[in-house]
N, C-alpha and C. Protein backbone atom coordinates (compact mmCIF):
# COMPACT_ATOMS: atom_id res chain seq x y z
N UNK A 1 160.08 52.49 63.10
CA UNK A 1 160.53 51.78 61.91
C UNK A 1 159.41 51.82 60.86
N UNK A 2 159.93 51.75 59.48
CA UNK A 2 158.94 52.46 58.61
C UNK A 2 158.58 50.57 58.51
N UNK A 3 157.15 51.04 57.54
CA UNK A 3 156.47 49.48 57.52
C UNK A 3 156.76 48.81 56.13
N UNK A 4 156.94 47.96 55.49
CA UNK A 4 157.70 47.13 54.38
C UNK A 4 156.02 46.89 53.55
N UNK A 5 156.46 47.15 52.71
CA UNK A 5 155.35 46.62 51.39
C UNK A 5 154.44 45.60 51.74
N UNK A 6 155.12 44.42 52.22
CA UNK A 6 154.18 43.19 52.61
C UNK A 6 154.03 43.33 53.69
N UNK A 7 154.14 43.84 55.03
CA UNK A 7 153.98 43.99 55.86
C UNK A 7 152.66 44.94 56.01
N UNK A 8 152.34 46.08 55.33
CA UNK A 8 151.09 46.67 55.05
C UNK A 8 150.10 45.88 54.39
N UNK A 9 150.72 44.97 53.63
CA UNK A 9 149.50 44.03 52.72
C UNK A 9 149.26 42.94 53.37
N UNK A 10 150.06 42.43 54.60
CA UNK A 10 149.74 41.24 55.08
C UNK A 10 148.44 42.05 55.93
N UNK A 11 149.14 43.57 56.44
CA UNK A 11 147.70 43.60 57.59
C UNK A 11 146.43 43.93 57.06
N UNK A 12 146.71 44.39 55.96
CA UNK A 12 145.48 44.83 54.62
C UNK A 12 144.17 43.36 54.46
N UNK A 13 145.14 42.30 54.16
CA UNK A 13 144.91 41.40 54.16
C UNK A 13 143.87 40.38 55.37
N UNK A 14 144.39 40.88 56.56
CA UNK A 14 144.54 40.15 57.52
C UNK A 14 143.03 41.03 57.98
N UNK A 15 142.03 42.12 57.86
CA UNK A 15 141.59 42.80 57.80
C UNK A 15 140.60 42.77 56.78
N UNK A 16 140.75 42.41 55.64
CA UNK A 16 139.76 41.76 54.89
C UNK A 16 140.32 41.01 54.46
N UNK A 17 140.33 39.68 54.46
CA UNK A 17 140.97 38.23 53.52
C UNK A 17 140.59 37.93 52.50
N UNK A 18 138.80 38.37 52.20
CA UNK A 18 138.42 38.26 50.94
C UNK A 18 138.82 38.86 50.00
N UNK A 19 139.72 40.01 50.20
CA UNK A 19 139.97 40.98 49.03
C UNK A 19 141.20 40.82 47.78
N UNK A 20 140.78 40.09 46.90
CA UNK A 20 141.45 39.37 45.69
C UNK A 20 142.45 40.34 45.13
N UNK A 21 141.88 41.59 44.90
CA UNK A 21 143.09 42.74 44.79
C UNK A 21 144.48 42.76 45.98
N UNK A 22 144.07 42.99 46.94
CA UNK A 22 145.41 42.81 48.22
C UNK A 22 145.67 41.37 47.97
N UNK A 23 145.32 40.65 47.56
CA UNK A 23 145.95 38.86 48.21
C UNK A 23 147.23 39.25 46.96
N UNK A 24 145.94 39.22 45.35
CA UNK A 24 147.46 39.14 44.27
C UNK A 24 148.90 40.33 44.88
N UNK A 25 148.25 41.18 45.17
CA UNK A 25 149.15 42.26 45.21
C UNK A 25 150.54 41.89 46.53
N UNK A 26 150.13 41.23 47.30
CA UNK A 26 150.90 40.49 48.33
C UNK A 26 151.97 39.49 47.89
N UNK A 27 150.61 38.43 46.90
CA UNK A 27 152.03 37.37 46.28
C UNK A 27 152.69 37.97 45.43
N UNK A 28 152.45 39.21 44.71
CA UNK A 28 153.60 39.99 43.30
C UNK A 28 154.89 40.33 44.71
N UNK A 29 154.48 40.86 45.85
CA UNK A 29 155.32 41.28 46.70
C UNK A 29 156.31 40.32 46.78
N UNK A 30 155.77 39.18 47.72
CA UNK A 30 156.64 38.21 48.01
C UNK A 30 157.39 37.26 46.86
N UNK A 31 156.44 37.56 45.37
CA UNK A 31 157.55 36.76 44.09
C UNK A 31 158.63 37.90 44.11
N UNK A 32 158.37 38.85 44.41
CA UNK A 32 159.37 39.87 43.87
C UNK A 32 160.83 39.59 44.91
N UNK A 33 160.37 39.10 46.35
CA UNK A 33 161.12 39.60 47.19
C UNK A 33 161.50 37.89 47.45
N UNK A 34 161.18 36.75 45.90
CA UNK A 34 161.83 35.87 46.29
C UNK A 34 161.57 34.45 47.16
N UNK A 35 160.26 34.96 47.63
CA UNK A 35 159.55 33.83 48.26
C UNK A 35 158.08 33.42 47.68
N UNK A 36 158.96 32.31 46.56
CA UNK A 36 158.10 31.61 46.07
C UNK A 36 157.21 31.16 46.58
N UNK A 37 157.73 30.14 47.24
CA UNK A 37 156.44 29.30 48.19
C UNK A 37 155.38 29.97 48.79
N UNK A 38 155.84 31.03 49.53
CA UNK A 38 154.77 31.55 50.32
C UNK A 38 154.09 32.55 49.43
N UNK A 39 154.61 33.36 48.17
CA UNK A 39 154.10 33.96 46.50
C UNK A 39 152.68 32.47 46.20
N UNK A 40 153.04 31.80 46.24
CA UNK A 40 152.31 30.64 45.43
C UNK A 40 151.22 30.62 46.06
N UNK A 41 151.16 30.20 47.27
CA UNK A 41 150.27 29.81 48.59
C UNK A 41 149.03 30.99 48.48
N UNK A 42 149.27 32.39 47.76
CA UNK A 42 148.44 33.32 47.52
C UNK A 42 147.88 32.95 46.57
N UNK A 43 148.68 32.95 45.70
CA UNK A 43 147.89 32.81 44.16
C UNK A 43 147.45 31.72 43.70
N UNK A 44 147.60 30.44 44.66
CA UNK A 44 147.18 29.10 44.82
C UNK A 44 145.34 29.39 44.94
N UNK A 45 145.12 30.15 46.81
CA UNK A 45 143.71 30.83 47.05
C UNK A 45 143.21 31.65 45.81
N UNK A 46 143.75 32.20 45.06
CA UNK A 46 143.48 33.37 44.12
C UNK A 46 142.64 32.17 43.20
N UNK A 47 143.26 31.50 42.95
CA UNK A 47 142.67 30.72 41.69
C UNK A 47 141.62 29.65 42.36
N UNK A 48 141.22 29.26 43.28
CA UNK A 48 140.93 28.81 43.65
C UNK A 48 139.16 29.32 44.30
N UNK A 49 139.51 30.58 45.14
CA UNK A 49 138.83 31.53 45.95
C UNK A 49 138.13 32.75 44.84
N UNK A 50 138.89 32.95 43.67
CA UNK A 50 138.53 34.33 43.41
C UNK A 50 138.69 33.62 41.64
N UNK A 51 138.35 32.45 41.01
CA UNK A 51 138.25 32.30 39.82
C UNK A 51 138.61 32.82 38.78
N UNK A 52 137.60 34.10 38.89
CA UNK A 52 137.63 34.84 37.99
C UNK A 52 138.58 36.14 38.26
N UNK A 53 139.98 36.08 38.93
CA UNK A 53 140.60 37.50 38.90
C UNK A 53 141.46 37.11 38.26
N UNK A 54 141.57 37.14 36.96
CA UNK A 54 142.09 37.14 35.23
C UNK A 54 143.96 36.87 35.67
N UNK A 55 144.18 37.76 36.19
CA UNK A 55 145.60 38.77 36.48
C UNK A 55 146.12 37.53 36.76
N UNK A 56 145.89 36.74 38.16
CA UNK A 56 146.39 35.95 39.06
C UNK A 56 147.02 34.56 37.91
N UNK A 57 146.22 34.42 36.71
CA UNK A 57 146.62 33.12 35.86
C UNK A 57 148.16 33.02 35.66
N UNK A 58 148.58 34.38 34.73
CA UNK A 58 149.65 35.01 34.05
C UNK A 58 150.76 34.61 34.97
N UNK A 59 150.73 35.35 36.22
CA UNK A 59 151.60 35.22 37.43
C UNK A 59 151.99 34.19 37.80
N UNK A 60 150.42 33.26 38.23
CA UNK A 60 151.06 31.96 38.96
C UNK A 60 151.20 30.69 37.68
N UNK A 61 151.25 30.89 36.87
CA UNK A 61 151.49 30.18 35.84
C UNK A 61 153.33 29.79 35.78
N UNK A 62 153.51 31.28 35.66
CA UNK A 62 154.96 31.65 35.61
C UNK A 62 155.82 31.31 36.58
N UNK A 63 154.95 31.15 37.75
CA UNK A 63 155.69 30.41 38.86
C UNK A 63 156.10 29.17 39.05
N UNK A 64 154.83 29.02 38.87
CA UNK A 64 154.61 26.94 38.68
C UNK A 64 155.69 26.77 37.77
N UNK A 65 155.90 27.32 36.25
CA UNK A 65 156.87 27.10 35.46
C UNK A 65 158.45 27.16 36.01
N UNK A 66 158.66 28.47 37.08
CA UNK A 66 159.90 28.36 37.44
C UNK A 66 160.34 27.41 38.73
N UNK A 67 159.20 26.79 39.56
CA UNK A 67 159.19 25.70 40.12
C UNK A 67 159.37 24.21 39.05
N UNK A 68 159.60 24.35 38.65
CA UNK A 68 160.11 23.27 37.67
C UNK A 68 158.36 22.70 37.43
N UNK A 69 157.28 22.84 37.78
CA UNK A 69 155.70 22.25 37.84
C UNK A 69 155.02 22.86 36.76
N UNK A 70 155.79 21.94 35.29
CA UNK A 70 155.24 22.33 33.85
C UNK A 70 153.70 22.09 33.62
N UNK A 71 153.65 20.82 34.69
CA UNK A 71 152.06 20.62 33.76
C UNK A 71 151.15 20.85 35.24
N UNK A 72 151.30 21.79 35.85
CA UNK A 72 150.39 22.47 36.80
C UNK A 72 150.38 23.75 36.32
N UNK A 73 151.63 23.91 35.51
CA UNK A 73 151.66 25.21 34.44
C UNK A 73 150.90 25.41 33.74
N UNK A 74 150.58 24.23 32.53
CA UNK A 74 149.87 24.17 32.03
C UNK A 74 148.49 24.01 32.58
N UNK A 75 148.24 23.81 33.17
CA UNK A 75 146.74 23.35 33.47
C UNK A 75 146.36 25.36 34.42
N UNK A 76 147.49 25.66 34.42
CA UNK A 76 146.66 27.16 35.20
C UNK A 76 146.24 28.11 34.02
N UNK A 77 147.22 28.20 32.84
CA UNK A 77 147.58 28.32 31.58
C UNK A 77 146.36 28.21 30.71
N UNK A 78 145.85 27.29 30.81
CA UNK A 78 144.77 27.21 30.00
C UNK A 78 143.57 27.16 30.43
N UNK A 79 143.18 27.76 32.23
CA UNK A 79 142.46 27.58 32.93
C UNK A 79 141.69 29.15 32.52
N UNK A 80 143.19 29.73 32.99
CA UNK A 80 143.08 31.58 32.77
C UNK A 80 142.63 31.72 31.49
N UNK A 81 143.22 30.95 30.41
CA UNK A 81 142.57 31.28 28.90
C UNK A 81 140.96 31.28 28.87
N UNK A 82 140.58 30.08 29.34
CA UNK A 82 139.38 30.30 29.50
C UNK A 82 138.57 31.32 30.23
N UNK A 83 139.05 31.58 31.22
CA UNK A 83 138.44 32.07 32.19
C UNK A 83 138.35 33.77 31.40
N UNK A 84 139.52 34.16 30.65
CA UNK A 84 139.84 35.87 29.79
C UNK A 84 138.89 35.62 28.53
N UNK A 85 138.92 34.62 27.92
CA UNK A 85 138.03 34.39 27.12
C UNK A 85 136.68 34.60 27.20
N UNK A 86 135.94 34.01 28.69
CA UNK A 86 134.50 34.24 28.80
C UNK A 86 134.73 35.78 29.26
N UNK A 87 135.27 36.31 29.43
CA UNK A 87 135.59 37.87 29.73
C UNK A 87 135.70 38.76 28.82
N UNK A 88 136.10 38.00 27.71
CA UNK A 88 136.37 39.17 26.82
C UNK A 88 137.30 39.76 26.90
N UNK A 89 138.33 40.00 27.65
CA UNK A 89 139.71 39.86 27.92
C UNK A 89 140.79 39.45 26.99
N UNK A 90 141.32 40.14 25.64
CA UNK A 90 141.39 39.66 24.59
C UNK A 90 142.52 39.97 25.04
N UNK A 91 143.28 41.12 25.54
CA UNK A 91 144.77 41.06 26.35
C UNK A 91 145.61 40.51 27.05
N UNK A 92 144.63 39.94 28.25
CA UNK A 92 144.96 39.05 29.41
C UNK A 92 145.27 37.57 28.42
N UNK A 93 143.80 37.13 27.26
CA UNK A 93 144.41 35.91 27.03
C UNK A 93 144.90 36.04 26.12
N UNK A 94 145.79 36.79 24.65
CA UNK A 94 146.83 36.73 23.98
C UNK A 94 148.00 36.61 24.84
N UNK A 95 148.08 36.70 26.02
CA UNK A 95 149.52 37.02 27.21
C UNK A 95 149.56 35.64 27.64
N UNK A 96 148.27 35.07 27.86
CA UNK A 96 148.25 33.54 28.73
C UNK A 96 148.65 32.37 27.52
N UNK A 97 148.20 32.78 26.09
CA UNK A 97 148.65 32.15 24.68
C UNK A 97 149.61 31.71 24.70
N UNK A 98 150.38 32.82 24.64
CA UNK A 98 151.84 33.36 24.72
C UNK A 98 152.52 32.44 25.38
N UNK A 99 151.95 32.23 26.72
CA UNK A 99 153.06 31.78 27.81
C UNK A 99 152.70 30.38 27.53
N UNK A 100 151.68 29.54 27.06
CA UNK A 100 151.27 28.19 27.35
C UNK A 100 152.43 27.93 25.96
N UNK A 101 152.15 28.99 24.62
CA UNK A 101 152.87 28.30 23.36
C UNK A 101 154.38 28.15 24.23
N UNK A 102 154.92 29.40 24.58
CA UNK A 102 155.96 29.33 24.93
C UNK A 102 156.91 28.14 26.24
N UNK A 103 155.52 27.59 26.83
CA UNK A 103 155.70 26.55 27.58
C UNK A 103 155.83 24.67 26.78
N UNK A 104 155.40 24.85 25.61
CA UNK A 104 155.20 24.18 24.62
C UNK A 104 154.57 22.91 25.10
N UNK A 105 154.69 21.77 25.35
CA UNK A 105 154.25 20.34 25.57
C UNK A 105 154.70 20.08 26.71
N UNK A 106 153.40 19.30 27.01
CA UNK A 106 152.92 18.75 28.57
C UNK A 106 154.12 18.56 29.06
């Protein structure tokens, strides 16, 4: 039986845990394939574990938002802004802008 997307990234994962590239790339899997919760639970560590991996804001921002969790939205939202900002990351945070205007009030 052939091996499933997350199923290679869980063992990717499971093999090095520190690696912030495979973790996001796992929870894009599992948002894709619908499992929020366990999508979140990644990008929860991401932000947490790996600060500064820019990418992870955008994503789990968007999540928190479709979990109905506006102002955990916000607070990831303007976490990532900062965080693209001391980066220089003028892409990443016009995108995180975007999503906080578009999230509008607390």
């Amino acid at each position: 039986m052939e091996q499933t997307r997350i199923e290679f990234l869980e063992e990717s994962l499971a093999a090095d845990p520190d690696n912030a590239f495979v973790r996001y790339a796992l929870a894009m899997e599992l948002l894709n394939a619908g499992r929020d919760d366990d999508a979140w639970g990644h990008f929860e560590r991401l932000l947490t574990r790996h600060a500064d991996y820019s990418a992870a804001y955008y994503q789990a921002g968007r999540l928190l938002v479709k979990l109905g969790r506006r102002q955990e939205a916000w607070d990831v939202l303007t976490n990532g802004i900062e965080v693209t900002r001391r980066q220089g990351n003028l892409h990443a945070q016009s995108e995180l802008e975007a999503a906080l205007e578009e999230l509008g009030g607390r």
